[in-house]
Protein backbone atom coordinates (compact mmCIF):
# COMPACT_ATOMS: atom_id res chain seq x y z
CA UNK A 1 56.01 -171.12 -16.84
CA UNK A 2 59.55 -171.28 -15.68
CA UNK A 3 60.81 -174.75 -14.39
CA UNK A 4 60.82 -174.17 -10.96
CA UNK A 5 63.50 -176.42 -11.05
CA UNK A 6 65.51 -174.20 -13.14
CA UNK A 7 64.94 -170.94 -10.81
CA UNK A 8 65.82 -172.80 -7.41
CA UNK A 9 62.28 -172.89 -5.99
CA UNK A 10 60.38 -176.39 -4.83
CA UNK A 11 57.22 -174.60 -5.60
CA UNK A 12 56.18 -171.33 -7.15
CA UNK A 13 52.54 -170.12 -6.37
CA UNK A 14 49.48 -168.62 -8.80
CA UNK A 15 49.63 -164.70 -7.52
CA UNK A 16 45.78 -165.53 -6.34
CA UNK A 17 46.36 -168.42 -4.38
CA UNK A 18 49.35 -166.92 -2.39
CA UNK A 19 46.98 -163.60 -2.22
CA UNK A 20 44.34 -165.61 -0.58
CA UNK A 21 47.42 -167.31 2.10
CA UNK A 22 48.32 -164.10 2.98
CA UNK A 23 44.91 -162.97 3.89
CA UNK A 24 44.19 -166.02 5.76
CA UNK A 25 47.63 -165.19 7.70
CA UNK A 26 46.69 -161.11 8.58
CA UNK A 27 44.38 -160.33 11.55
CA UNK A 28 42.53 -156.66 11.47
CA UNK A 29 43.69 -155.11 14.87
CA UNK A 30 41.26 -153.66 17.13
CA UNK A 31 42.71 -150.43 18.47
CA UNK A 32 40.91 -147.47 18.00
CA UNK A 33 41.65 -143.81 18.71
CA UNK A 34 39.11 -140.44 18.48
CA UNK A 35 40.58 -138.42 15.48
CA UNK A 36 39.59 -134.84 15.20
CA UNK A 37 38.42 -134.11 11.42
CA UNK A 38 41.12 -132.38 10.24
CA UNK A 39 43.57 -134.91 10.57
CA UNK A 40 40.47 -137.70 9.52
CA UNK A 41 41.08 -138.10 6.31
CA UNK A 42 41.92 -141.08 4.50
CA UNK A 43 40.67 -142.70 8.58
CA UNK A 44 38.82 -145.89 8.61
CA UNK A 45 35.62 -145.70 10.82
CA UNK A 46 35.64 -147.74 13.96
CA UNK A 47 32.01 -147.61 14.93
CA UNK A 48 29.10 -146.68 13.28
CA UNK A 49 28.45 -142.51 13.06
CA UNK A 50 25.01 -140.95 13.26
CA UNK A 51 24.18 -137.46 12.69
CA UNK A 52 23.39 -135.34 16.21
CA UNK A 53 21.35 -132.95 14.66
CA UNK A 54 19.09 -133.07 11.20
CA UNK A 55 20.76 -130.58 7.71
CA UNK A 56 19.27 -128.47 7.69
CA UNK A 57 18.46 -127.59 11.38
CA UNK A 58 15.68 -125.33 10.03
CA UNK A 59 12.83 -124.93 7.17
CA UNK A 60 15.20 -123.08 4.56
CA UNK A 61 13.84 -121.37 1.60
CA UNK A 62 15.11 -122.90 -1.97
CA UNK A 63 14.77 -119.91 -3.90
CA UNK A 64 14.92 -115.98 -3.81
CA UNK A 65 11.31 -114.47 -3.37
CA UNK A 66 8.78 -113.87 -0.73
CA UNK A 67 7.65 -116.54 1.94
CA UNK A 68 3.82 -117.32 2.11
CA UNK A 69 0.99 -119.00 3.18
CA UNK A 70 0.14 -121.16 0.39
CA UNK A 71 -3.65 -121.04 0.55
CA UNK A 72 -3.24 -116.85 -0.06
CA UNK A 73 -1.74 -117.66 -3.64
CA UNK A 74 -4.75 -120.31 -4.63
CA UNK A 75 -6.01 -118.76 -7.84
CA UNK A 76 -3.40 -116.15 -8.45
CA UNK A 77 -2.31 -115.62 -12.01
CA UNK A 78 -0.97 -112.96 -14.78
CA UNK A 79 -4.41 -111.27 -15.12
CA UNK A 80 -5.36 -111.57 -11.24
CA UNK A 81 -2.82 -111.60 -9.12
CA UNK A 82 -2.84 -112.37 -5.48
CA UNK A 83 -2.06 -109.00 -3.55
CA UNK A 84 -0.33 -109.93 -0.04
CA UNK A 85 0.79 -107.07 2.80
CA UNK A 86 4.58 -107.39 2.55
CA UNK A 87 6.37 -107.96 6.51
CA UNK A 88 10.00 -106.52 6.74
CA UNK A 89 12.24 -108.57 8.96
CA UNK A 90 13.98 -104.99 9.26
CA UNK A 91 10.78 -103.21 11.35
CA UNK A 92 11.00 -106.31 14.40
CA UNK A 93 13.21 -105.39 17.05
CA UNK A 94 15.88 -107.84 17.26
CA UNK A 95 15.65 -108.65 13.44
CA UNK A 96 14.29 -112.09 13.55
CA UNK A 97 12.45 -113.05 10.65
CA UNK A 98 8.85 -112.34 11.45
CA UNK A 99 5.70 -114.41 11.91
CA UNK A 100 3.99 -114.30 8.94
CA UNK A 101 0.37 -113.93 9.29
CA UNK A 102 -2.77 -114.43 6.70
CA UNK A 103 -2.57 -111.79 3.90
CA UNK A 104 0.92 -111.20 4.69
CA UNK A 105 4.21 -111.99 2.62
CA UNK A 106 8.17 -111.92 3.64
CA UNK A 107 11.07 -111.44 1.66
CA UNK A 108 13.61 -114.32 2.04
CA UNK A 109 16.62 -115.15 0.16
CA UNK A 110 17.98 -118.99 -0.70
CA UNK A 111 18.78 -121.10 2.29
CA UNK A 112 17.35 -118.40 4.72
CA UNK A 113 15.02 -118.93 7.40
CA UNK A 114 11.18 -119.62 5.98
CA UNK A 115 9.32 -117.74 8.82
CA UNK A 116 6.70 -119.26 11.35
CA UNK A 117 3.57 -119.51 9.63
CA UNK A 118 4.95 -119.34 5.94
CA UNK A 119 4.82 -122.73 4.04
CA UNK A 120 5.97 -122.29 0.59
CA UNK A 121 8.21 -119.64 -1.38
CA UNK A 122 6.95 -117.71 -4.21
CA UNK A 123 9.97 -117.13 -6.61
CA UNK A 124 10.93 -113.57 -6.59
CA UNK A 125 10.28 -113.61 -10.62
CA UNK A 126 6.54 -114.34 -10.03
CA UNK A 127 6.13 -111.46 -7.98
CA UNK A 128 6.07 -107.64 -8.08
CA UNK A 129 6.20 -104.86 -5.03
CA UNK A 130 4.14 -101.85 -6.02
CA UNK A 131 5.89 -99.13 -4.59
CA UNK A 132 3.19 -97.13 -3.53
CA UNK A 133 1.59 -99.68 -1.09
CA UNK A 134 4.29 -101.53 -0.70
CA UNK A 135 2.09 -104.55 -1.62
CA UNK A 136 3.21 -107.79 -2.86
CA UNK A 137 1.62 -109.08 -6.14
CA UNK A 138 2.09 -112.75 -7.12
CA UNK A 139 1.53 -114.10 -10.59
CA UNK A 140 1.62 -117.86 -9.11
CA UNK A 141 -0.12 -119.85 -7.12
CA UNK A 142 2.16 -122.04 -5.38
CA UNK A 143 1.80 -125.09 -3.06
CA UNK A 144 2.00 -125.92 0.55
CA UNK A 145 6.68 -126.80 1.04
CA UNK A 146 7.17 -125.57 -2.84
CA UNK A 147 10.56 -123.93 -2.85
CA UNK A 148 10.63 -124.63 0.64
CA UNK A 149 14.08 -127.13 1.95
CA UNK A 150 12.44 -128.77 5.42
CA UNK A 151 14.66 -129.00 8.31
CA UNK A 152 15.77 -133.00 7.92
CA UNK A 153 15.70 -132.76 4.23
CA UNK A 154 19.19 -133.45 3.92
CA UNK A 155 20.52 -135.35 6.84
CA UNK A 156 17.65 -136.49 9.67
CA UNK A 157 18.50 -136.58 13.21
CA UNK A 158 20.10 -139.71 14.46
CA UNK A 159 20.67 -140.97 11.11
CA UNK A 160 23.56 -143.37 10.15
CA UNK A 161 26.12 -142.16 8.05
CA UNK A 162 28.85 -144.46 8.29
CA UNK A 163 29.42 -147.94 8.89
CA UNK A 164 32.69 -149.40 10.37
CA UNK A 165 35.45 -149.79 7.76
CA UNK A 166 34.03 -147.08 5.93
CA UNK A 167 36.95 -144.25 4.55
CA UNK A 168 36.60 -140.94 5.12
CA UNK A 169 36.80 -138.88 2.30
CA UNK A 170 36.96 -134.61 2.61
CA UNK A 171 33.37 -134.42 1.60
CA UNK A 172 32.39 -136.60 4.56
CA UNK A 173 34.03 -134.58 6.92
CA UNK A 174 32.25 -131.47 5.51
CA UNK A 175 28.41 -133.56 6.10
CA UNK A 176 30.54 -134.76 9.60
CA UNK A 177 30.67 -131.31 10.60
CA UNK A 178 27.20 -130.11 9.41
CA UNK A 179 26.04 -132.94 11.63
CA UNK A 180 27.92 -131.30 14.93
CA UNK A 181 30.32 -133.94 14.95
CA UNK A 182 33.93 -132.79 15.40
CA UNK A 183 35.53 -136.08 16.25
CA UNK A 184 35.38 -139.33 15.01
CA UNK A 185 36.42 -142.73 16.40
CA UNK A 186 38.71 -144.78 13.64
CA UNK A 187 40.81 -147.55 13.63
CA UNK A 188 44.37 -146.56 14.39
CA UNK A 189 46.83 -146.88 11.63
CA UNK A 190 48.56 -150.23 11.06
CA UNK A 191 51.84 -150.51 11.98
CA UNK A 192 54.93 -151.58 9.91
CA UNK A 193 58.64 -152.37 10.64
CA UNK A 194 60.07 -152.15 7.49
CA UNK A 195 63.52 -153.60 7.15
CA UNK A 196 66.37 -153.56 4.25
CA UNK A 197 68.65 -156.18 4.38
CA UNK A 198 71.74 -156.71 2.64
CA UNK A 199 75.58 -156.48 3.38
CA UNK A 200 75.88 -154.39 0.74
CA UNK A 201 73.89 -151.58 1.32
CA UNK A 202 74.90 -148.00 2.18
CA UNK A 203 72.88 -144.65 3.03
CA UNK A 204 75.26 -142.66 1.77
CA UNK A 205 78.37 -142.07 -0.63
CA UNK A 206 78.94 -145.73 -2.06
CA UNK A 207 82.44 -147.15 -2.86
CA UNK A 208 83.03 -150.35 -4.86
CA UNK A 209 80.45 -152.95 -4.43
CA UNK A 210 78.67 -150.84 -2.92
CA UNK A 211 74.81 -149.81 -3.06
CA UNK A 212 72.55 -147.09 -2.12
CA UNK A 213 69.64 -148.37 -0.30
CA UNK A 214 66.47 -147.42 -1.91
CA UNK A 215 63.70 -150.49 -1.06
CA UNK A 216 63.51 -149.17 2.26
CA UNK A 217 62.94 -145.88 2.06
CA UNK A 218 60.59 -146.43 -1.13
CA UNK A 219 58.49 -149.25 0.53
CA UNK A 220 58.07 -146.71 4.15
CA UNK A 221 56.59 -143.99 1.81
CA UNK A 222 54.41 -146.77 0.26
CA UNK A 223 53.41 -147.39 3.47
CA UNK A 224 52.27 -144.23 4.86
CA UNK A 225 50.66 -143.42 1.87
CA UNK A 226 48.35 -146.90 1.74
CA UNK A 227 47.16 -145.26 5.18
CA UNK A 228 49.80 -147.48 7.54
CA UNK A 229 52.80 -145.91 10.17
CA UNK A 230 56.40 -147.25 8.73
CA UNK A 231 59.12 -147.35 11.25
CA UNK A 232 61.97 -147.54 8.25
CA UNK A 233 64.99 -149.45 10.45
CA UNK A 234 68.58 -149.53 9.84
CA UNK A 235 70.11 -151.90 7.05
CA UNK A 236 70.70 -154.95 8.51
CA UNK A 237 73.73 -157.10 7.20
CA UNK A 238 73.25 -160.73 5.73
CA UNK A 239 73.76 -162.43 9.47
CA UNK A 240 71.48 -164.66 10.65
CA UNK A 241 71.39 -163.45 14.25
CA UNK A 242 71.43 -159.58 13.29
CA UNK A 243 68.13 -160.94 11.21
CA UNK A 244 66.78 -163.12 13.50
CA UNK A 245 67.18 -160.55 16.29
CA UNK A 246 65.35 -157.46 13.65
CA UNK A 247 62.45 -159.49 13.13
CA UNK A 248 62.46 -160.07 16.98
CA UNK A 249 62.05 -156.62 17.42
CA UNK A 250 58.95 -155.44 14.93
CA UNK A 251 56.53 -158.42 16.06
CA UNK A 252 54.87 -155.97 18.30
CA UNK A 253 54.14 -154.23 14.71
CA UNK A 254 50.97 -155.72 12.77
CA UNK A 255 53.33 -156.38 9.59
CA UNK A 256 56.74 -156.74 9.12
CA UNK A 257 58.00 -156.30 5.63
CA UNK A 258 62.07 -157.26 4.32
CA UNK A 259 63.45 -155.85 1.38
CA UNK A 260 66.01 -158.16 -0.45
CA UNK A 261 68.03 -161.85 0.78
CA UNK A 262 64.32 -163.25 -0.12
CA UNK A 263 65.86 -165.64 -2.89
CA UNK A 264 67.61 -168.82 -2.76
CA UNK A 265 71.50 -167.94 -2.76
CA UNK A 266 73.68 -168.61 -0.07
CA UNK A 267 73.17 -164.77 1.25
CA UNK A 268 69.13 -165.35 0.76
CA UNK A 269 68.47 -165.92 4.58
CA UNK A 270 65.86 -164.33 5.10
CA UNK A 271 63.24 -167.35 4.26
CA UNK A 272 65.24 -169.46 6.57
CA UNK A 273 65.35 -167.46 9.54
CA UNK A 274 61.71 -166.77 9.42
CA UNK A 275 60.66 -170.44 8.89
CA UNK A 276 62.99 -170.89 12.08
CA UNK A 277 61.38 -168.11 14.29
CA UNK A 278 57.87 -169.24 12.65
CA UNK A 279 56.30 -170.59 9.35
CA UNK A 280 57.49 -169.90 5.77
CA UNK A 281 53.47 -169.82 4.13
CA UNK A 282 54.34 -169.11 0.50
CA UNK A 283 58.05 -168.41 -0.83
CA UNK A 284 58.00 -167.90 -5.01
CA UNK A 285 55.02 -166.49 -6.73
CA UNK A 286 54.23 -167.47 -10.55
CA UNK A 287 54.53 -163.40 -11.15
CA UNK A 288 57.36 -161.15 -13.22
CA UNK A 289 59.46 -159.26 -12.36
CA UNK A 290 59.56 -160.71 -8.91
CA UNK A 291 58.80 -164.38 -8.19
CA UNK A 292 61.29 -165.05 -5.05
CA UNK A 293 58.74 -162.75 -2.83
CA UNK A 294 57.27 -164.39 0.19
CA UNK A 295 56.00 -164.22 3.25
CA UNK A 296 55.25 -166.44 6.02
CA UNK A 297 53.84 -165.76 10.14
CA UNK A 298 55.86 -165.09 13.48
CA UNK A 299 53.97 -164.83 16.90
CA UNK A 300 50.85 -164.12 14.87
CA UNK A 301 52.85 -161.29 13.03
CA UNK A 302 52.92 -161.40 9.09
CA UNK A 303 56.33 -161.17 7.83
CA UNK A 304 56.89 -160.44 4.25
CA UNK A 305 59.70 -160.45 1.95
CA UNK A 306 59.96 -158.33 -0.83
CA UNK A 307 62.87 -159.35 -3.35
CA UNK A 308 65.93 -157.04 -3.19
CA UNK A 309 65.65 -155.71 -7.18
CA UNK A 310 63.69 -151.93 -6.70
CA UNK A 311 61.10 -152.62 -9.40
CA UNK A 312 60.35 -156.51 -8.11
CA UNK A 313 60.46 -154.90 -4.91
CA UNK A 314 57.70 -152.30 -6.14
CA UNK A 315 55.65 -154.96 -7.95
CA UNK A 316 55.09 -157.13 -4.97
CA UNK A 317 54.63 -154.44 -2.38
CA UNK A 318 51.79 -153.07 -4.38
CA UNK A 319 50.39 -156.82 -4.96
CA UNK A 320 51.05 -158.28 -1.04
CA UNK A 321 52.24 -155.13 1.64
CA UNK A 322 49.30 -153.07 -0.20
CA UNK A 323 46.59 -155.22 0.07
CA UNK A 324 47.84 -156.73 4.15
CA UNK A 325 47.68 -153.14 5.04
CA UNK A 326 44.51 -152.99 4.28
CA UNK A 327 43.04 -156.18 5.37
CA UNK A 328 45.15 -155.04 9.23
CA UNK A 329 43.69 -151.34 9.57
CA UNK A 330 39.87 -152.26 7.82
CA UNK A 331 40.55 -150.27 5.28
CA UNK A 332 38.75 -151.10 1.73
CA UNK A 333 41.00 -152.60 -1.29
CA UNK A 334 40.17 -150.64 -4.14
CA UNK A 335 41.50 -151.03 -7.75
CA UNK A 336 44.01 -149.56 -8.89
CA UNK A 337 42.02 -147.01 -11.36
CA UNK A 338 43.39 -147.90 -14.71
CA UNK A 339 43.66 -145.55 -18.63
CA UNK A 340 42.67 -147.66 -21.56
CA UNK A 341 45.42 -147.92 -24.57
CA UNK A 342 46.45 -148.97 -27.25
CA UNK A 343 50.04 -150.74 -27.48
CA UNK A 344 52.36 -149.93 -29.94
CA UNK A 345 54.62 -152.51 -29.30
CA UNK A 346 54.46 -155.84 -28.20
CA UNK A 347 54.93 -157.05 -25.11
CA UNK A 348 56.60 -160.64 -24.47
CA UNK A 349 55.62 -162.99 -21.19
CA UNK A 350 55.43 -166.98 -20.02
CA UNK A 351 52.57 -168.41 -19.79
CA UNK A 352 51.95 -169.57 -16.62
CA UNK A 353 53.03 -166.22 -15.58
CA UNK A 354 51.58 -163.04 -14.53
CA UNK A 355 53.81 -160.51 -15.94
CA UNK A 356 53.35 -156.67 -14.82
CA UNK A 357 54.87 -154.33 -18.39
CA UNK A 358 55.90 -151.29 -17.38
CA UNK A 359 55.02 -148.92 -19.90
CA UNK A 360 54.58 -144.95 -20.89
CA UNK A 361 51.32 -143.05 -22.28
CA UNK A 362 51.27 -140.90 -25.23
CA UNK A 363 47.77 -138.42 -25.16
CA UNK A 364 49.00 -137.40 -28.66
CA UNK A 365 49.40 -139.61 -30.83
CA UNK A 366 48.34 -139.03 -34.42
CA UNK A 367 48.54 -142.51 -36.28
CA UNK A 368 45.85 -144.17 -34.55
CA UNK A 369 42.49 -145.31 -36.15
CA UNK A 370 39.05 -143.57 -35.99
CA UNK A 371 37.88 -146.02 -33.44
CA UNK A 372 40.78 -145.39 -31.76
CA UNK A 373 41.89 -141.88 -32.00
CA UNK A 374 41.05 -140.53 -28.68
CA UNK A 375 42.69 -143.22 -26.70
CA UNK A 376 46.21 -142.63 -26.00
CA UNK A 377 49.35 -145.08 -26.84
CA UNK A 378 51.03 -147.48 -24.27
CA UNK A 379 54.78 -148.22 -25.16
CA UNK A 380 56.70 -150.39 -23.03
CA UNK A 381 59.41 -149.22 -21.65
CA UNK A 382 63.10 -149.76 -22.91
CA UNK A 383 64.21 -150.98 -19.52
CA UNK A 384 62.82 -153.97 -18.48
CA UNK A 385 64.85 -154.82 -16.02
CA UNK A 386 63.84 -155.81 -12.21
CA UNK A 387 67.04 -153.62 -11.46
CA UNK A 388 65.87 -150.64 -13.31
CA UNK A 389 64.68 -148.35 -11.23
CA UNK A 390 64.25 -145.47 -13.49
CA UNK A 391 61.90 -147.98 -15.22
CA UNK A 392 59.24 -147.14 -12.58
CA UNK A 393 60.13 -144.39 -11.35
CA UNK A 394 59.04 -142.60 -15.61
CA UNK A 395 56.70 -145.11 -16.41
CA UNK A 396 53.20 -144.13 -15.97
CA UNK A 397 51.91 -147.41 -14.99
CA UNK A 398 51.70 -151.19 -15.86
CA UNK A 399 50.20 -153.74 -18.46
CA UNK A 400 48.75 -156.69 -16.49
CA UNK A 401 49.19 -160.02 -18.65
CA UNK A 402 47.51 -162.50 -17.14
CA UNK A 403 48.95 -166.25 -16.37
CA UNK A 404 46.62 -167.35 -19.95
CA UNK A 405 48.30 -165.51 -22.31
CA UNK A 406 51.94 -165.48 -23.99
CA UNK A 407 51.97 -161.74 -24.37
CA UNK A 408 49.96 -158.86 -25.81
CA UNK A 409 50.47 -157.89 -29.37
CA UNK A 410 50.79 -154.84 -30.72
CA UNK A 411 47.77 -152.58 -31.55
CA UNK A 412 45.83 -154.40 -29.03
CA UNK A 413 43.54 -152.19 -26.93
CA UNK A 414 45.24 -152.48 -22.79
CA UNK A 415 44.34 -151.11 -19.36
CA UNK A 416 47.00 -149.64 -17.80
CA UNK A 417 47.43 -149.51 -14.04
CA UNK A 418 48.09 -146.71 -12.31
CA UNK A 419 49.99 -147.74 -9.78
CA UNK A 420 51.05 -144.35 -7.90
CA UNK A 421 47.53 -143.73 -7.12
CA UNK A 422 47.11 -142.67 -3.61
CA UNK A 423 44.53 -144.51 -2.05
């Protein structure tokens, strides 16, 4: 591992430890709000939901055929069929489906009505209507609820379907509304002032020494997509009161994120003002690219601070911002689903060190073993700068190396991160 020594830092922390600080440091909120399902997607549940009425409401046949009483089939077969009087929902008045009586036989089609006094279905291919009587013969016996759905079969009444914290995905809102529920009490989403600092920075048109800000903007999108609100502020200039005074203003949010000044060079302030206005918790983290990211508390409000380079910016919003938006607005901290690879080149890191590779899959490669021919190729990319934007931006994901090891060599078999996922 780098001397800390060397990089400026008293102390750099193992990524896990300062994970665990920070979730020590973030309280879930408690607000709620009733969310109507269309716009319930991606929602956390607030309070547990139950079902106000059973799926199906009804007895529902499971198959095309005729709806009987079971006892009328007992014994039927090819060479003796059971003949049954067929009823025609068409000849009752108001076209209900029609009681169906001993003897007697209705036609029904899959996920219709089974009639009062029917309890079973025989499949229409095990029966015949002779068109002279109009008489039903059936060439099966069947038994009392065969090929019959019974109301409750799917969802009962008053069931629980969801537990607080749980996400709703589009096929819950589709049971949700089968249920008769069209609104659904979730956690509102967490809030986040996000704020890019640096003298300078520019939204537009850059002259010498200049720089188009990009953290900001990147980290708000981050945001709304990880299921949080981003108010994206105003660049704020390396001045201790304009920070002091911006951090001031978000700790009504339930995280504050900076982007850049999060180092240790005489225009790094932010760690200072924040262990001024509160408590510096962790400031350097034993990752690459990325190790001056911190964070520390304010009036109960997390504050963290992403380093100013776009991909160390990127690497530690996914690893800290990510996982304290979750842990605010209940949400559940899912893996980052992950392709495995092979490498075709190696890829260097300190021990001591988690290092996140940027690299690029190939799904045709040709020059790979048997065992290994339908896994595709990870190359790292050519930029591997913390500056490189473009790194990220046409990489298709990252190569974890953990603290234990001094690199990956190549051929070795990799998971690769996806770290654009949405969720």
């Amino acid at each position: 591992m780098t001397d800390p020594r060397e990089s400026g830092f008293k102390e750099v922390t193992r990524l896990a430890d300062a994970r665990e600080r920070l979730q020590a440091a973030v309280t879930p909120h408690d607000r709620t709000e009733r969310v109507p399902l269309s716009m319930a997607d991606g929602r956390a549940v607030a309070e547990p939901v139950t079902a106000s009425r059973p799926v199906p409401h009804y007895d529902r046949a499971a198959m095309d055929g005729f709806a009987v009483r079971a006892e009328d089939t007992f014994g039927a077969g090819d060479r003796s069929p059971a003949v049954l009087r067929e009823r025609d929902r068409d000849d009752e008045p108001d076209g209900a489906p029609p009681d169906v009586a001993p003897g007697e036989a209705t036609r029904v089609h899959t996920g219709s009505e089974v009639p009062p006094g029917a309890d079973a279905v025989v499949m229409v291919e095990q029966c015949e209507v002779q068109p002279a009587s109009g008489d039903v013969e059936v060439f099966d016996a069947v038994a009392e609820g065969e090929n019959v759905a019974p109301a409750g079969e799917d969802v009962e009444a008053d069931q629980t379907l969801y537990e607080p914290g749980h996400q709703l995905r589009p096929s819950d809102l589709g049971l949700l509304k089968s249920v008769g529920i069209d609104a659904v009490t979730c956690y509102q989403r967490p809030t986040v002032g996000v704020v890019p600092t640096g003298e300078e920075l520019v939204q537009h048109d850059p002259g010498p020494g200049e720089v188009i800000e990009t953290n900001g903007l990147t980290v708000s999108e981050y945001v709304e997509r990880w299921g949080g609100t981003a108010a994206y502020r105003d660049v704020v200039t390396d001045d201790e009161n304009a920070l002091r005074a911006a951090i001031q203003r978000d700790l009504t949010k339930d995280v504050i994120v900076t982007t850049g000044g999060s180092s240790v060079g005489k225009r790094d302030l932010i760690p200072e003002v924040v262990d001024d206005l509160g408590e510096v918790l962790v400031h350097g983290v034993a990752l690459k690219p990325g190790h001056p990211v911190g964070f520390g508390v304010v009036e109960d409000t997390p504050v963290i601070m992403l380093p100013g380079y776009p991909v160390a910016c990127i690497v530690n919003a996914m690893q800290f911002l990510r996982p304290a938006l979750k842990w605010a607005g209940h949400l559940p901290l899912r893996d980052h689903p992950a392709t495995e690879a092979v490498l075709d080149r190696k890829i260097s890191s300190e021990p001591g060190v988690r290092t996140f590779a940027r690299v690029k899959l190939d799904q045709t490669a040709e020059d790979s073993t048997d065992d290994e021919r339908d896994l595709p190729t990870a190359t790292p990319t050519r930029a591997s700068g913390s500056g490189v934007l473009s790194s990220v931006a046409l990489a298709d994901g990252w190569v974890v190396v953990p603290e234990g090891r001094e690199g990956v060599a190549e051929g070795e078999r990799v998971r690769v991160q996806n770290w654009e996922w949405y969720a």
